[in-house]
Protein backbone atom coordinates (compact mmCIF):
# COMPACT_ATOMS: atom_id res chain seq x y z
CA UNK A 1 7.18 -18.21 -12.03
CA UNK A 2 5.03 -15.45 -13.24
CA UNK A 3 1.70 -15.14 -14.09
CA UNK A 4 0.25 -16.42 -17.28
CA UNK A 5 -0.35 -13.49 -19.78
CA UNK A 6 -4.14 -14.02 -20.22
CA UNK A 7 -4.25 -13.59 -16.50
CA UNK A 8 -1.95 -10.58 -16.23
CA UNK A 9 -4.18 -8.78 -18.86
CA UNK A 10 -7.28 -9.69 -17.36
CA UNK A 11 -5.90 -7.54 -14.48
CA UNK A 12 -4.61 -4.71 -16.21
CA UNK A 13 -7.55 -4.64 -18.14
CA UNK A 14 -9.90 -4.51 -15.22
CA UNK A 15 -7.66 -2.06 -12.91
CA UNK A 16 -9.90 0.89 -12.76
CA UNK A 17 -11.29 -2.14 -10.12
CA UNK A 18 -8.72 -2.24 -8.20
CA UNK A 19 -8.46 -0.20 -4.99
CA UNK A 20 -5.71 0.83 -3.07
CA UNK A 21 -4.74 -1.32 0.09
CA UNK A 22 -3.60 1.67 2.56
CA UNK A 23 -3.96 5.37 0.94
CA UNK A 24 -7.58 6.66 -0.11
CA UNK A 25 -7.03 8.58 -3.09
CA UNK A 26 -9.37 11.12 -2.26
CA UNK A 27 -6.27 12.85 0.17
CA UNK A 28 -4.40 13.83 -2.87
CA UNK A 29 -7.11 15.28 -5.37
CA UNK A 30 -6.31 18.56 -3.49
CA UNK A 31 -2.87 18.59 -5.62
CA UNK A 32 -4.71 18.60 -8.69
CA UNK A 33 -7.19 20.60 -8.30
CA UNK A 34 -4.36 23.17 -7.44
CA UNK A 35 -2.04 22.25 -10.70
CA UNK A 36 -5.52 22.55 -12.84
CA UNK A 37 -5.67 26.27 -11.31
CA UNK A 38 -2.13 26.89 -11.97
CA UNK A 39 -2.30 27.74 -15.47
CA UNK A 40 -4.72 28.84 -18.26
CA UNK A 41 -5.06 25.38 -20.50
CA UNK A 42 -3.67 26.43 -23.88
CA UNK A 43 -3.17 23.63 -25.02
CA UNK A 44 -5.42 20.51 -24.85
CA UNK A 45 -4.56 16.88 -25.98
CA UNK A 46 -6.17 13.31 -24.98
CA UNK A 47 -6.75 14.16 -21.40
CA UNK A 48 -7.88 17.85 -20.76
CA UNK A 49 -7.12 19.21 -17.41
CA UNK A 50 -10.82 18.90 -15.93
CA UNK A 51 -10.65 14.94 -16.55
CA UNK A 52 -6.97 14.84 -14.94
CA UNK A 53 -8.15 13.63 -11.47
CA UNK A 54 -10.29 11.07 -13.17
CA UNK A 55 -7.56 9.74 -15.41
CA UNK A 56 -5.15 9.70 -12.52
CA UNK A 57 -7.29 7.47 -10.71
CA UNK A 58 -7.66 5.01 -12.81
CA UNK A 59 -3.75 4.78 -13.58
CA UNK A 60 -1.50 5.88 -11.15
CA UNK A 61 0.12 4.70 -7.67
CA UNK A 62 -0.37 6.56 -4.78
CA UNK A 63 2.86 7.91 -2.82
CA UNK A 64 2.85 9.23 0.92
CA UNK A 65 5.83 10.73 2.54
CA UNK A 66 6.63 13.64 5.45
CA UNK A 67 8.08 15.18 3.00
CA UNK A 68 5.72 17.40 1.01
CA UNK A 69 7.87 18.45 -1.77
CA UNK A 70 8.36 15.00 -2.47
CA UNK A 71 5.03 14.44 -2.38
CA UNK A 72 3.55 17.48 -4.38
CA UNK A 73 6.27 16.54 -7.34
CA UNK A 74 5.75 13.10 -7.60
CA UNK A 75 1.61 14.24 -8.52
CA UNK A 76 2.67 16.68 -10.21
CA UNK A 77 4.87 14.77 -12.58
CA UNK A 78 2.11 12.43 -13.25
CA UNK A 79 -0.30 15.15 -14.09
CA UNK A 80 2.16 16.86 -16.51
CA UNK A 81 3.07 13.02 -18.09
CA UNK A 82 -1.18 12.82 -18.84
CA UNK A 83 -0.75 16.21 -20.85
CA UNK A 84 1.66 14.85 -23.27
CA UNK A 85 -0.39 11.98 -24.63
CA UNK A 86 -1.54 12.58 -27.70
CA UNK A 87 -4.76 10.86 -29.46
CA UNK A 88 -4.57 10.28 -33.02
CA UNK A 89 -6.25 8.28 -35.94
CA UNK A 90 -3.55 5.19 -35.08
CA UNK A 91 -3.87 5.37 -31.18
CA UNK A 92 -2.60 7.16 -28.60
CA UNK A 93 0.99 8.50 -28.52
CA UNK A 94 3.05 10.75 -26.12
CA UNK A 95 4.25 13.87 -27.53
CA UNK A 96 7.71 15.37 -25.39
CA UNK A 97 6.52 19.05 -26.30
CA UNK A 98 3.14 20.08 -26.24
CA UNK A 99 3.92 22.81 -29.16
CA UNK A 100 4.36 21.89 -32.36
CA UNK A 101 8.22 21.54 -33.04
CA UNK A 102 9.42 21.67 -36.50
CA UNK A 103 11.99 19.10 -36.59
CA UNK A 104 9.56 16.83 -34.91
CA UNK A 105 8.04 13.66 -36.85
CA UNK A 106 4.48 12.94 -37.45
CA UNK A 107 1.96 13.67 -34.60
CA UNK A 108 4.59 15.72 -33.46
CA UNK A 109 6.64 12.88 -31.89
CA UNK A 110 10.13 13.30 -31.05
CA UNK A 111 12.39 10.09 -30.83
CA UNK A 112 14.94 11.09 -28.36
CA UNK A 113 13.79 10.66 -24.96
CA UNK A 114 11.10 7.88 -25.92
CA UNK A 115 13.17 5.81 -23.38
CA UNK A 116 12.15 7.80 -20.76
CA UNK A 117 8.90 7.69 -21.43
CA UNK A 118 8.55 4.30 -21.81
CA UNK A 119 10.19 3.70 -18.18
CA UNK A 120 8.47 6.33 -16.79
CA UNK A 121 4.89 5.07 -18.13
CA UNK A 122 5.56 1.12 -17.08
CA UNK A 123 4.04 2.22 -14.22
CA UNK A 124 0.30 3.19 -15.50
CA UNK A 125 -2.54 0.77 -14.79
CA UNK A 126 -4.03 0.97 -18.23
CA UNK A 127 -1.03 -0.43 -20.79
CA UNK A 128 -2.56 0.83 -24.08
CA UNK A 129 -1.17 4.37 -24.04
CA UNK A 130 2.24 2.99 -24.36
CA UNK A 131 1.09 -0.26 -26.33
CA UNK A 132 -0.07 1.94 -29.21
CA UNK A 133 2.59 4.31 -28.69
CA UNK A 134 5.48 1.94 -29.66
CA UNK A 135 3.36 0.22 -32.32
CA UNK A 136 2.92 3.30 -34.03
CA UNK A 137 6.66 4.54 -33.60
CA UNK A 138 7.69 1.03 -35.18
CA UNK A 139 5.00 0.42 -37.83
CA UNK A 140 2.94 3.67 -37.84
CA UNK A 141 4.53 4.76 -41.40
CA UNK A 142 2.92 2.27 -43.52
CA UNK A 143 3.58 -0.87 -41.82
CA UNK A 144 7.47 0.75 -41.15
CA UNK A 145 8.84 2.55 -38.39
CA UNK A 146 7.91 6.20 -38.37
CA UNK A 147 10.80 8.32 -40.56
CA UNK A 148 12.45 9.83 -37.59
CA UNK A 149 12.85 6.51 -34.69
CA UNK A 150 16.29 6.62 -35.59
CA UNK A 151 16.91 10.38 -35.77
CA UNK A 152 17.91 10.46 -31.90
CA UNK A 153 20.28 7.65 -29.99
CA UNK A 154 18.08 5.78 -27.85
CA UNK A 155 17.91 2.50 -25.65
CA UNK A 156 13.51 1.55 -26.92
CA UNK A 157 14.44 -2.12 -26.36
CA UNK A 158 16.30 -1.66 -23.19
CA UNK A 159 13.42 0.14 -21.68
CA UNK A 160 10.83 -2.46 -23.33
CA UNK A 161 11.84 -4.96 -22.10
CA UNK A 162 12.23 -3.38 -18.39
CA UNK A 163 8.59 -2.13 -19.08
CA UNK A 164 7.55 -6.29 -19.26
CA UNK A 165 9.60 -6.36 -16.13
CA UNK A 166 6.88 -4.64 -14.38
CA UNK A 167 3.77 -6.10 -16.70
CA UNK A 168 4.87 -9.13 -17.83
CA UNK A 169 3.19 -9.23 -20.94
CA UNK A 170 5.44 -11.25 -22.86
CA UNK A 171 2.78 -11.47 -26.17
CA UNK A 172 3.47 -7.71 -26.69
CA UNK A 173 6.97 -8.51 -26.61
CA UNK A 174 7.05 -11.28 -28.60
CA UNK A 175 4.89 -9.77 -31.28
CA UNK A 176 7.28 -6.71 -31.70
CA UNK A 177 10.60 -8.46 -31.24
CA UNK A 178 11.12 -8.73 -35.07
CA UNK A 179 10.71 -4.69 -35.52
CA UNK A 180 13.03 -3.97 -32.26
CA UNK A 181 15.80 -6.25 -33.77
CA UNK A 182 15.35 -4.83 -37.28
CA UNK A 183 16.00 -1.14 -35.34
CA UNK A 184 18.81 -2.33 -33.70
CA UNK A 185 20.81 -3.87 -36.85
CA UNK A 186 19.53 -0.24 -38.66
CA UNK A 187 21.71 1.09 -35.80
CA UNK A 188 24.92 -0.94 -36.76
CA UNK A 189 24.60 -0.27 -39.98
CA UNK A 190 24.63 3.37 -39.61
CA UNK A 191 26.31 4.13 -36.56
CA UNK A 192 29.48 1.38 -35.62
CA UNK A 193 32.83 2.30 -36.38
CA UNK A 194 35.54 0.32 -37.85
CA UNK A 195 36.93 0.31 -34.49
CA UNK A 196 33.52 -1.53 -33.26
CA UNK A 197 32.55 1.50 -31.41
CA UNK A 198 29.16 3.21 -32.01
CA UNK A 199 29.24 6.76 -32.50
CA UNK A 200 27.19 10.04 -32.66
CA UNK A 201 26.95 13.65 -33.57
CA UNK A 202 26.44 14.80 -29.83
CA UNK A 203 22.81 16.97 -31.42
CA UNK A 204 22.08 13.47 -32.46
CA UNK A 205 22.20 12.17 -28.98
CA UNK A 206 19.93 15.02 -28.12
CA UNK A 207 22.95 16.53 -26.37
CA UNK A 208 24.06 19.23 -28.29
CA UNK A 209 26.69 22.10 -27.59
CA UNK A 210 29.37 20.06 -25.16
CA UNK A 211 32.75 20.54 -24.36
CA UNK A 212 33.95 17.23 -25.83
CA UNK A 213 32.15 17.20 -29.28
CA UNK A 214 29.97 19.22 -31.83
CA UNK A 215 26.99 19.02 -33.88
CA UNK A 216 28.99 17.83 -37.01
CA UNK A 217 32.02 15.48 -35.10
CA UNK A 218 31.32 11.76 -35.53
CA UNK A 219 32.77 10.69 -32.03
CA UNK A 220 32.29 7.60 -30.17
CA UNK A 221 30.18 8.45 -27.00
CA UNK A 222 29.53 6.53 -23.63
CA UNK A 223 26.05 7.35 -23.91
CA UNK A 224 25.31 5.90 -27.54
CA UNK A 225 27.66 2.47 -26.79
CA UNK A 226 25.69 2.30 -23.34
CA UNK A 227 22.20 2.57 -25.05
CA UNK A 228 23.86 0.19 -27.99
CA UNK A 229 25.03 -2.52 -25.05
CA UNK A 230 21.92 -2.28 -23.40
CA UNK A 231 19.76 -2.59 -26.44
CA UNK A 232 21.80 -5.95 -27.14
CA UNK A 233 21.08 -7.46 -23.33
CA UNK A 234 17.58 -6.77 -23.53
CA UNK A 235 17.12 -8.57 -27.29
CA UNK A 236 18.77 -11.41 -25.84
CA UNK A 237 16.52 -11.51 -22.63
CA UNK A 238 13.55 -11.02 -25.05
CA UNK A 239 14.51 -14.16 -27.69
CA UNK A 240 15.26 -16.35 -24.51
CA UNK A 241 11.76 -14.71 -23.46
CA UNK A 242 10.02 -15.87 -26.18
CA UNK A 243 11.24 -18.89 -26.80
CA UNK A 244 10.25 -18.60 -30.44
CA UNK A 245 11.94 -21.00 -32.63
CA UNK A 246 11.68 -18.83 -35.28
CA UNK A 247 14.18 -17.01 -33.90
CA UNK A 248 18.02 -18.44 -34.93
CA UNK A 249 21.42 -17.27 -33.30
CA UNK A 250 20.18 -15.10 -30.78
CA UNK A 251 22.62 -15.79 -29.03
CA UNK A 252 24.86 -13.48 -31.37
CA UNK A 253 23.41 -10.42 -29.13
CA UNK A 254 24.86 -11.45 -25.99
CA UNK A 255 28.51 -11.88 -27.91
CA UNK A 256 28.21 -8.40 -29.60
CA UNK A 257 27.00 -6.97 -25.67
CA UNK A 258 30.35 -8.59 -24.25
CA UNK A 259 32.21 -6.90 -27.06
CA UNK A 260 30.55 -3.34 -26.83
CA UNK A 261 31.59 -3.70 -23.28
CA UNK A 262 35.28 -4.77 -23.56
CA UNK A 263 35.38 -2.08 -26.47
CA UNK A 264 33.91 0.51 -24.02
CA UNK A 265 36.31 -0.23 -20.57
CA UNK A 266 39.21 -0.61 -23.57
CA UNK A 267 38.49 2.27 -25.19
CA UNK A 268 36.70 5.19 -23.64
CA UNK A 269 38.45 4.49 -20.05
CA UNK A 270 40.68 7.69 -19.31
CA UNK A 271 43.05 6.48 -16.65
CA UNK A 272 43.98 9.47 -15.79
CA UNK A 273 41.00 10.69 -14.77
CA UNK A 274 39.29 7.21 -13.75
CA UNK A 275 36.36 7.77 -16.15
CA UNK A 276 34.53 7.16 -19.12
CA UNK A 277 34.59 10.00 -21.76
CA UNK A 278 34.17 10.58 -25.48
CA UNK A 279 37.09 9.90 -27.74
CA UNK A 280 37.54 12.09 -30.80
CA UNK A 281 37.07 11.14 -34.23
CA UNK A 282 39.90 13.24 -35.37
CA UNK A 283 43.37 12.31 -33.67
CA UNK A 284 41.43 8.94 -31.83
CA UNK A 285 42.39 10.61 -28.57
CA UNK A 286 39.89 11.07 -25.58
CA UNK A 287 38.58 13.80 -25.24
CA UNK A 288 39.81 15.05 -21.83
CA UNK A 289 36.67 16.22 -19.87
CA UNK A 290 34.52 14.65 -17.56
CA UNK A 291 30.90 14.55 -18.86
CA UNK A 292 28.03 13.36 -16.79
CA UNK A 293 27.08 10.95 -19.83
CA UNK A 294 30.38 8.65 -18.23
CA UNK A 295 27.50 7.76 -15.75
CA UNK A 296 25.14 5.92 -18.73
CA UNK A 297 26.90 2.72 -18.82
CA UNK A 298 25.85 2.19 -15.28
CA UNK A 299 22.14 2.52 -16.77
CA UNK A 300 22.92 -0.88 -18.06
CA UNK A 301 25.00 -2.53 -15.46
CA UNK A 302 27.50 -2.66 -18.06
CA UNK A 303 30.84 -1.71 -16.35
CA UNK A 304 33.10 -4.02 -14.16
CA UNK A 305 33.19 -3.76 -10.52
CA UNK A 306 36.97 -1.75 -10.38
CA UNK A 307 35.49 0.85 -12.97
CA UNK A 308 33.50 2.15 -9.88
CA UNK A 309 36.04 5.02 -8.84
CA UNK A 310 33.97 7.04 -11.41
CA UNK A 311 31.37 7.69 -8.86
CA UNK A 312 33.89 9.19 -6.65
CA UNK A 313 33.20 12.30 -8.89
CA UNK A 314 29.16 12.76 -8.69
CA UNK A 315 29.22 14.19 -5.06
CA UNK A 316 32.55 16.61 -5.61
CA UNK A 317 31.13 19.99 -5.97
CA UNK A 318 34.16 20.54 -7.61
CA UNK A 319 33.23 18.43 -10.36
CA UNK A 320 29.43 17.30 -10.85
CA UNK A 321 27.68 18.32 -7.62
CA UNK A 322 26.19 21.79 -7.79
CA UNK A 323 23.86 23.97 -6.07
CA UNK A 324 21.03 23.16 -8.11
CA UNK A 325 21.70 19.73 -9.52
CA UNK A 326 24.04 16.98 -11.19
CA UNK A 327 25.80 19.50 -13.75
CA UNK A 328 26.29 17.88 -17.44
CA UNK A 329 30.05 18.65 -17.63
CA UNK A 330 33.15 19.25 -15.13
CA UNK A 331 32.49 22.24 -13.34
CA UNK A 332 35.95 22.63 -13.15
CA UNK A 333 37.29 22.24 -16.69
CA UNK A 334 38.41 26.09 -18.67
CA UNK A 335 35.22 25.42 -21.41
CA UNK A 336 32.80 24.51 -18.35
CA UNK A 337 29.53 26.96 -19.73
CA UNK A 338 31.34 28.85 -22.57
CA UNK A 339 28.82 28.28 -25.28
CA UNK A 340 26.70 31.17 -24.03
CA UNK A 341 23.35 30.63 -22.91
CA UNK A 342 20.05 29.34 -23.58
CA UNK A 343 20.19 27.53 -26.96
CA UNK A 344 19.78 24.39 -25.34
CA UNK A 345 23.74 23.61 -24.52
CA UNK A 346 25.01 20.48 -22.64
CA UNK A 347 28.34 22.36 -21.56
CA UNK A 348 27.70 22.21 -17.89
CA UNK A 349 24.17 23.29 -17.04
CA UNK A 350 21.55 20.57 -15.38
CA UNK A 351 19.34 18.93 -17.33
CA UNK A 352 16.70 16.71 -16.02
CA UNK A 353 17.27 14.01 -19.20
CA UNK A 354 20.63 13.59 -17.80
CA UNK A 355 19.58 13.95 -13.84
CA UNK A 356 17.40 11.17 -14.17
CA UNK A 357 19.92 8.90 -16.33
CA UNK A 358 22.18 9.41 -13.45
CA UNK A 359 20.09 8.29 -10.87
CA UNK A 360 18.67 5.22 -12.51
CA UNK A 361 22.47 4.35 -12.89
CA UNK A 362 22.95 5.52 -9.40
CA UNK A 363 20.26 3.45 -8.18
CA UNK A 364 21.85 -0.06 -10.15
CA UNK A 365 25.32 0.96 -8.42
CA UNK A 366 23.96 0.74 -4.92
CA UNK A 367 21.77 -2.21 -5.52
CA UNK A 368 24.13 -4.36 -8.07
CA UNK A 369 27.95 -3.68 -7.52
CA UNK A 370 29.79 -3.87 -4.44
CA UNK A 371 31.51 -0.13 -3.77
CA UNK A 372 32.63 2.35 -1.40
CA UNK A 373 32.14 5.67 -3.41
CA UNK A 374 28.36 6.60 -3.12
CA UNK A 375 25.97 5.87 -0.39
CA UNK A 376 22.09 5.83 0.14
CA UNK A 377 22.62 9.49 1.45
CA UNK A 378 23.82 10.47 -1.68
CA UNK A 379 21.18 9.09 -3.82
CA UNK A 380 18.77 10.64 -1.41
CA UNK A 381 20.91 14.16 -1.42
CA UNK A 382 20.43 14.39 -5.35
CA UNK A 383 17.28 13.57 -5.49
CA UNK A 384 16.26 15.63 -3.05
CA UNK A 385 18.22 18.79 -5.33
CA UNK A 386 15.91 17.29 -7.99
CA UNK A 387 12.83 17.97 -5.72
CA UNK A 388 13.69 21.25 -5.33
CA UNK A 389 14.63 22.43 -8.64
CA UNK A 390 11.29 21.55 -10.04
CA UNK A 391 10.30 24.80 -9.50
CA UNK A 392 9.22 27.72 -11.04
CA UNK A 393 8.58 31.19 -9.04
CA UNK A 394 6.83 29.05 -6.79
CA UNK A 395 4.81 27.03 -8.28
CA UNK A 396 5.79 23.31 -9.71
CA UNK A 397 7.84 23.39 -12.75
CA UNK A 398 9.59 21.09 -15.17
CA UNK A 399 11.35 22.39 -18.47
CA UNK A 400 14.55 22.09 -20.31
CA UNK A 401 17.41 23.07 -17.89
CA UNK A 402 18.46 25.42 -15.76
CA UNK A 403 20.90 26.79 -13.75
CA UNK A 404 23.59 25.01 -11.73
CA UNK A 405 24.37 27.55 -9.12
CA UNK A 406 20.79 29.67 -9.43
CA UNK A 407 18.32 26.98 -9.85
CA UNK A 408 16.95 29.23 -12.43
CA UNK A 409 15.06 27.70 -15.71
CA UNK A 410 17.54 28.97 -18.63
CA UNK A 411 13.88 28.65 -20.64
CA UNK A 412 11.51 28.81 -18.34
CA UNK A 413 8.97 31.73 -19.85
CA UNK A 414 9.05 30.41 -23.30
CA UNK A 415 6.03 27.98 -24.25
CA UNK A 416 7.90 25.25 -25.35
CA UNK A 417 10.06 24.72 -22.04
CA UNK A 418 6.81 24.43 -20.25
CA UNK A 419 5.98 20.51 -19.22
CA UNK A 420 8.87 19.46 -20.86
CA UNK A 421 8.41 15.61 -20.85
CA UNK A 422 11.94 15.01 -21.31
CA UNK A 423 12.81 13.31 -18.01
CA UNK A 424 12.07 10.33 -15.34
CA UNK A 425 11.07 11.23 -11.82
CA UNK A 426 8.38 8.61 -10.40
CA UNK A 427 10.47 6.33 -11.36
CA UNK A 428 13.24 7.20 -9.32
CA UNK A 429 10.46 7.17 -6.55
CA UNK A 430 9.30 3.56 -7.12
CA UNK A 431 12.47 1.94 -8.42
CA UNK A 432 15.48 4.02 -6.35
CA UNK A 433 13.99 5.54 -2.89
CA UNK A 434 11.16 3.65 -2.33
CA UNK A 435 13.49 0.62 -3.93
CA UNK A 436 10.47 -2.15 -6.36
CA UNK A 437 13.25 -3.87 -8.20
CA UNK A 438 11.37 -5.17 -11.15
CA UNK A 439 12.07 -8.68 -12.06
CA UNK A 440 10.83 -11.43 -14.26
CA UNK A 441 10.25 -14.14 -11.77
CA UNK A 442 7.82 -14.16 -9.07
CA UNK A 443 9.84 -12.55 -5.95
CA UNK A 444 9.92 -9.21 -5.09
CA UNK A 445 12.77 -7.39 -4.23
CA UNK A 446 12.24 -4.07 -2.20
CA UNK A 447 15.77 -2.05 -1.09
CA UNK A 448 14.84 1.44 -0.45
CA UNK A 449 17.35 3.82 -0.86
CA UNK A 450 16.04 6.37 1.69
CA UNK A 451 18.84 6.47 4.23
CA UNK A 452 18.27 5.73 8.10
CA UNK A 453 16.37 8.17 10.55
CA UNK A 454 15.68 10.57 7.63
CA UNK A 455 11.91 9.74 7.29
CA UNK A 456 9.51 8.14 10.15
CA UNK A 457 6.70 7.12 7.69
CA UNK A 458 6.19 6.53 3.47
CA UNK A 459 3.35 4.70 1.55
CA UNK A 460 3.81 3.58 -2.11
CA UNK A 461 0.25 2.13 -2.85
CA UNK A 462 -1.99 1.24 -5.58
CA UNK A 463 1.59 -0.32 -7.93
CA UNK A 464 0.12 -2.55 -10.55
CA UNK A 465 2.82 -4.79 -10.91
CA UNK A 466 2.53 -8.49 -12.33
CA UNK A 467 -0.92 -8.27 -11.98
CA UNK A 468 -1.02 -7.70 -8.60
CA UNK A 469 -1.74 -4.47 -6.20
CA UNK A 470 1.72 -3.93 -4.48
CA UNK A 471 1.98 -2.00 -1.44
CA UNK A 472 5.13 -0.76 0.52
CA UNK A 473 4.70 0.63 4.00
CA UNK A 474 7.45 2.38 5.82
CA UNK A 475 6.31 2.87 9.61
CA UNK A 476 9.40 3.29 12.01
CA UNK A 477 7.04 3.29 15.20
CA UNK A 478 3.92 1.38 13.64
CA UNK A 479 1.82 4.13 14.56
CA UNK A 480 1.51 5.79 11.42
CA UNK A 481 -0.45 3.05 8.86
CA UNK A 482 -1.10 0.46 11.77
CA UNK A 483 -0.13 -2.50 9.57
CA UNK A 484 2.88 -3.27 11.56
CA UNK A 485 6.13 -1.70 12.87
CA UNK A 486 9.07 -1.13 10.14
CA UNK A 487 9.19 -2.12 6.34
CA UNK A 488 6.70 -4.22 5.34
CA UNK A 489 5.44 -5.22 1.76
CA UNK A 490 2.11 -6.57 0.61
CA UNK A 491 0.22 -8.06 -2.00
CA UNK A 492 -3.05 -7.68 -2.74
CA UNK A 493 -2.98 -6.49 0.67
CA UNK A 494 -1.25 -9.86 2.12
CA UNK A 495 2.01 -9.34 3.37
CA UNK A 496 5.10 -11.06 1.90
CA UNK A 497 8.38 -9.29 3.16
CA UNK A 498 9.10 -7.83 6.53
CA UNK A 499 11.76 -6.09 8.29
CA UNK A 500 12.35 -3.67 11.01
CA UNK A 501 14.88 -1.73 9.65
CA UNK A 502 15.29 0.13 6.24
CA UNK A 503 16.99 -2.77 4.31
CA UNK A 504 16.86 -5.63 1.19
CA UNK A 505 14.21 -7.24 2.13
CA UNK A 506 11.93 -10.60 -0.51
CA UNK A 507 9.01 -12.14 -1.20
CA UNK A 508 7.15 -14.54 -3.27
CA UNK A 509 4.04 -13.04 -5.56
């Protein structure tokens, strides 16, 4: 079972204590002190640059690998992450441009890939940067959600309650469980069709300029029904979380999940080309291209087993798998990158918001459904492409998009692009290659998805997870970390899982 909450926060609220079983955090400072020298700091927020290191360790986990791309990025992401949050009169909050954008809300908050942050941030030691971040979203406008939670598609409670998955507070669940369920019925009020299916402007689902839609067509979307069916899971899991009594017919959110799903494999299915895809408004026809947002509902574990075949497409470099990335549309259809260029279109160039979707869903597919159409190479393959096109003349980069065949950011010298927090990447590392399955019970689940004889060595350290310091060692020969020879997991520096080869392996907290 897990921990009680007064003794979870008593942990998190004491982590700056805690010390890292294997790594000495000391070896990576050199990383920061060379992303501080990168740039001249424009533009300050909560954490200035010259109280990064500090900040980062106090919160972060530690990664090791042979790989020193891998390694550089996954600091590098957590410095740019610290830039973004934002200190204001109500908390702090985390901004996804560091300019001011004028369609932006108040504090200059954008809605649309809150998600992201809020899986990307589960794992920080110190919980109130997110804690006041969703209180304000949801009550920060007078008691009321801030004007402009709604103004993007997005799966909050999904990701909420994934983020409890990792710190298992369930009173900061509980206590905003009436404002998530009041978003979600706002949602199918404004958004589900008469055919039951949700739908969206594609600008709306911060995906604007595809092949299949437009910024005025009200067309159902996989993305916005996968957010919707995943959003209806996780209230369920939270009621049966909470136990409240307060809290009738619950169980209505697991029906209207089971029907978003039959609606979705009924529905937006093409047969023809073994995928899920938009269907248009006008005519109720699908639309007829392959869009990389027919990997969302694999986000959610939504899908049936014999939907699958879709993956067959992510590794055709005919189709998804480019040069430079997972590209957003068929790279073979006639409209594949025929908007133009660089006003922020979703017509077949890579974007990280949809790179990292894909690999989260990637990840579930390998660990969760029995298939033969992607492997642990794969996963590593991608991203490894995702390594490498964080880049910038050089130097670490992460913006809008870029690229597919030139790796090139499509708006990489203008201000706004720059630290574009608009993505997951660390936790692809913890979750998907280094493989911490968060749960809600007690056992932990480690499957890394780093295929065989690829790396000798890695170290994730210094995870706060239920409380407790997890550590995951990786040492083919032993030689390396001198904790013993293959996988091995600890806690609190007491080890609970072993295995000598690369594979599932459990333990009890």
């Amino acid at each position: 079972m897990l921990l009680c909450v007064c003794c979870i926060a008593l942990v998190q609220s004491t982590s700056a204590q805690n010390k890292p079983f294997v790594l000495k955090q000391s070896s990576y400072k050199h990383y920061v002190d060379y992303f501080n020298k990168m740039e001249d700091e424009n533009i300050k927020q909560a954490i200035p640059n010259d109280s990064a290191w500090n900040w980062m360790q106090k919160n972060i986990p530690l990664f090791e690998c042979p790989q020193q791309n891998f390694e550089e990025i996954f600091y590098y992401r957590w410095w740019t992450l610290r830039k973004h949050i934002k200190k204001t009169e109500k908390g702090f909050v985390f901004t996804e441009f560091l300019v001011q954008r004028s369609y932006a809300d108040k504090y200059n908050l954008i809605a649309s890939a809150l998600g992201h942050h809020i899986y990307e941030s589960r794992w920080l030691h110190d919980k109130k940067y997110m804690d006041d971040n969703l209180k304000l979203w949801y009550r920060g406008n007078d008691g009321k959600p801030m004007k402009k939670l709604r103004f993007y598609s997005g799966w909050n409670e999904d990701a909420i309650y994934n983020r409890y998955l990792v710190n298992g507070d369930k009173k900061f669940v509980a206590d905003l469980l009436p404002d998530l369920e009041a978003n979600y019925r706002a949602w199918v009020s404004e958004r589900k069709g008469a055919d039951s299916l949700f739908w969206q402007y594609d600008v709306r689902d911060a995906m604007e300029e595809t092949i299949s839609g437009g910024r005025k067509e009200k067309n159902p979307r996989p993305s916005i029904n996968g957010y919707m069916y995943g959003n209806a899971v996780a209230l369920f899991k939270m009621y049966t979380l909470t136990g409240n009594p307060t809290f009738l017919d619950y169980g209505e959110y697991f029906l209207e999940s089971k029907s978003i799903k039959r609606n979705v494999q009924q529905k937006l299915w093409n047969s023809n080309h073994s995928f899920f895809e938009v269907r248009k408004e006008q005519g109720d026809t699908l639309a007829n291209v392959k869009e990389e947002i027919g990997f969302i509902p694999w986000y959610f574990n939504m899908p049936d087993s014999n939907y699958s075949l879709a993956w067959k497409s992510l590794t055709d470099t005919k189709t998804f798998c480019a040069p430079f990335g997972i590209t957003t549309a068929d790279r073979s259809h006639p409209l594949f990158r025929t908007h133009g260029c660089c006003k922020c279109e979703w017509d077949g160039a890579v974007w990280p918001f949809a790179t990292s979707q894909t690999l989260t869903a990637m990840a579930n597919l390998l660990n969760n459904y029995k298939q033969d159409y992607v492997a642990d190479s794969n996963y590593f393959s991608l991203l490894n492409t995702y390594v490498e096109s964080q880049y910038y003349r050089g130097r670490p980069y992460i913006g809008e998009y870029l690229d597919e065949k030139t790796g090139y950011w499509l708006k990489g010298d203008e201000e706004r692009s720059r630290y574009y927090n608009h993505s997951t990447f660390n936790d692809l590392i913890i979750t998907g290659l280094v493989g911490l399955r968060p749960r809600a019970d007690a056992l932990i689940e480690v499957h890394p998805l780093l295929p065989a004889n690829k790396w000798d060595w890695f170290c994730l350290d210094n995870v706060l997870y239920h409380g407790k310091i997890i550590t995951i060692i990786w040492d083919k020969t032993g030689l390396k970390y001198k904790k013993g020879k293959g996988l091995s997991v600890f806690v609190n520096g007491k080890r609970i899982a072993v295995s000598e080869k690369l594979e599932r392996v459990s333990g009890k907290i």
